[in-house]
C-alpha atoms as a PDB file:
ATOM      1  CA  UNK A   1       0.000   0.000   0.000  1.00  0.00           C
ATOM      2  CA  UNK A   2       1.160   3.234  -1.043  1.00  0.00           C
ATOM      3  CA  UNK A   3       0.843   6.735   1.217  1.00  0.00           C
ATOM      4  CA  UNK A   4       0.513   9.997  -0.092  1.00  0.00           C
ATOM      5  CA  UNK A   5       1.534  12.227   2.311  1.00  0.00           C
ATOM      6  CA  UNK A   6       1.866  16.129   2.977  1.00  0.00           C
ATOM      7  CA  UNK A   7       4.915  17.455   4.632  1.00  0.00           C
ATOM      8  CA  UNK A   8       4.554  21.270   6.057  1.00  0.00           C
ATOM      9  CA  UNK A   9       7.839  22.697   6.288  1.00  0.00           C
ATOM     10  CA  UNK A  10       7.697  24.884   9.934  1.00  0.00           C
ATOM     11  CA  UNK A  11      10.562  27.608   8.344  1.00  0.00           C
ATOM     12  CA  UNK A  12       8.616  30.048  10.808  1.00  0.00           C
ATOM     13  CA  UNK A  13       9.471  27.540  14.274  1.00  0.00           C
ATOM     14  CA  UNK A  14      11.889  25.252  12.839  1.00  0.00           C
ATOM     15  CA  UNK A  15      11.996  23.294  16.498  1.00  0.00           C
ATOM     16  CA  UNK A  16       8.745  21.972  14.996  1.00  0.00           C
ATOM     17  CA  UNK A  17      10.835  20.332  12.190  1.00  0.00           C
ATOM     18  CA  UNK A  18       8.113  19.409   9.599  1.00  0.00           C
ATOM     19  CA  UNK A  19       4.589  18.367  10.102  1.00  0.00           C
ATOM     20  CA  UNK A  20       3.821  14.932   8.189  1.00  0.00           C
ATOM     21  CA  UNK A  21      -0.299  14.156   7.204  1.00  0.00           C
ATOM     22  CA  UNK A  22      -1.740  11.438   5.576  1.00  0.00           C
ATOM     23  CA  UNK A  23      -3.820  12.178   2.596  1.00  0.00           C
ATOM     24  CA  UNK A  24      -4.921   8.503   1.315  1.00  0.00           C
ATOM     25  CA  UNK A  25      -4.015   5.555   0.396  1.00  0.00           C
ATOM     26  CA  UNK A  26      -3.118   3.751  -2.982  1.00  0.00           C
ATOM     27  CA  UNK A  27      -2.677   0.303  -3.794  1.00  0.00           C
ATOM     28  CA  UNK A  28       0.090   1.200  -6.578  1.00  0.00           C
ATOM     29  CA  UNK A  29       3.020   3.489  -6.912  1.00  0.00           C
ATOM     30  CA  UNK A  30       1.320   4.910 -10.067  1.00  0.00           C
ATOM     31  CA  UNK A  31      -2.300   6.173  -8.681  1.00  0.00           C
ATOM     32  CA  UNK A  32       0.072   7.595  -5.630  1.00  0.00           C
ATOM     33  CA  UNK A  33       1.857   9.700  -8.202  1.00  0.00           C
ATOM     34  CA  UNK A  34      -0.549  10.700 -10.558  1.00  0.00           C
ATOM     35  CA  UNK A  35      -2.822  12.284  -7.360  1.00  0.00           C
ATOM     36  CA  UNK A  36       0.241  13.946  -6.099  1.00  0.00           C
ATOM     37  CA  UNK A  37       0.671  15.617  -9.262  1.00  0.00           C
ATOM     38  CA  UNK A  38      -2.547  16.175  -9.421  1.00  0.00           C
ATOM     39  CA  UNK A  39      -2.708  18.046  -5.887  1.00  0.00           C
ATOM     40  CA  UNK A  40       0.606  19.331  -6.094  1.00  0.00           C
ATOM     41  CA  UNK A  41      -0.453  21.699  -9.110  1.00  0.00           C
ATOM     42  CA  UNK A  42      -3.665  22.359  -7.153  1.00  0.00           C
ATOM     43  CA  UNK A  43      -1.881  24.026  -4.213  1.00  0.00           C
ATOM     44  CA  UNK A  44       0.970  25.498  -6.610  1.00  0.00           C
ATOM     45  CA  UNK A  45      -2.470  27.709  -8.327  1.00  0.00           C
ATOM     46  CA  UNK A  46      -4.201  28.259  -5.393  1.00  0.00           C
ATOM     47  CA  UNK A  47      -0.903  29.436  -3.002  1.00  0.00           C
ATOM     48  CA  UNK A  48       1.771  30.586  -5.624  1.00  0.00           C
ATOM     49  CA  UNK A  49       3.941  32.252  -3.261  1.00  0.00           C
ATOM     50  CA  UNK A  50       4.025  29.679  -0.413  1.00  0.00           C
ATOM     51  CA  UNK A  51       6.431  26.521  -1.466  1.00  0.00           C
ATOM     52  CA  UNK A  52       6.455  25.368   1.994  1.00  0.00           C
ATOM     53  CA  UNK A  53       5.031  21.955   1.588  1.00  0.00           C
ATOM     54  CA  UNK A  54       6.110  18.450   0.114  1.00  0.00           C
ATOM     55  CA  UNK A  55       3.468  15.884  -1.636  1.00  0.00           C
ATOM     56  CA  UNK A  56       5.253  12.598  -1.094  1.00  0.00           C
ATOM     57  CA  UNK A  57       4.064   8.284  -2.282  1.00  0.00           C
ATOM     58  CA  UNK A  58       5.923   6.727   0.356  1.00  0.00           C
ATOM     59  CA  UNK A  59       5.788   2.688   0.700  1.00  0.00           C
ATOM     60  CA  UNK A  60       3.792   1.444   3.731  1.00  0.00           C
ATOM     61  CA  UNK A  61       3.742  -2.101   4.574  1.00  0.00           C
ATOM     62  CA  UNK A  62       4.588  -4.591   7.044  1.00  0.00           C
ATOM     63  CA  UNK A  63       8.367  -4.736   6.526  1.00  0.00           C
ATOM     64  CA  UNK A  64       8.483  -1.018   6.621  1.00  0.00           C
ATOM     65  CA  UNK A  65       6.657  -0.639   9.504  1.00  0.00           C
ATOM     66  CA  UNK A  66       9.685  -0.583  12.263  1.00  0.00           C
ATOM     67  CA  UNK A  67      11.920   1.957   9.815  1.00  0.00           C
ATOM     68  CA  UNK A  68      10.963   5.693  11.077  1.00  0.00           C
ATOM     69  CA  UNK A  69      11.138   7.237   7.858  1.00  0.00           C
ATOM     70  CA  UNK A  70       9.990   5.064   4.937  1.00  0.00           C
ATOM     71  CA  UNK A  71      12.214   5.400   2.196  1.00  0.00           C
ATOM     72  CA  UNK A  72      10.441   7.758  -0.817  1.00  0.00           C
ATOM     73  CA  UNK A  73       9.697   6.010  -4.281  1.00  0.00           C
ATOM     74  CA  UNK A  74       9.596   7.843  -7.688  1.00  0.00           C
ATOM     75  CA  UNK A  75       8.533   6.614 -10.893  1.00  0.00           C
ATOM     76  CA  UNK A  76      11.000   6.269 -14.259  1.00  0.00           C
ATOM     77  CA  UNK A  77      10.032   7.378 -17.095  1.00  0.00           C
END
């Protein structure tokens, strides 16, 4: 299973770090990216001058579970 996930960049209180959310999840790497793109271009429009934020697919599945930070796929064209 395959998370999309938002990452807020705190450059404001950087002791925050970065604040990770959830979005959905996909059963395949490519409906992950393709909705990221999707989104990403959404927020790119509707905030052009805040680049704050990440859209990530990141791999979620039992043998990931114990790593703390899931390693991020990308598709090849």
């Amino acid at each position: 299973m395959w998370l999309l996930i938002f990452i807020l960049s705190a450059s404001g209180a950087p002791e925050l770090g970065a604040i990770m959310t959830v979005l959905s999840t996909y059963p395949t790497l490519q409906k992950c990216q393709s909705e990221r793109l999707r989104i990403t271009d959404e927020m790119i429009t509707a905030y052009p001058l805040d680049h704050d934020f990440d859209l990530v697919c990141r791999l979620n599945s039992p043998r990931h579970k114990a790593a703390t930070q899931p390693k991020e796929e990308s598709l090849t064209d």
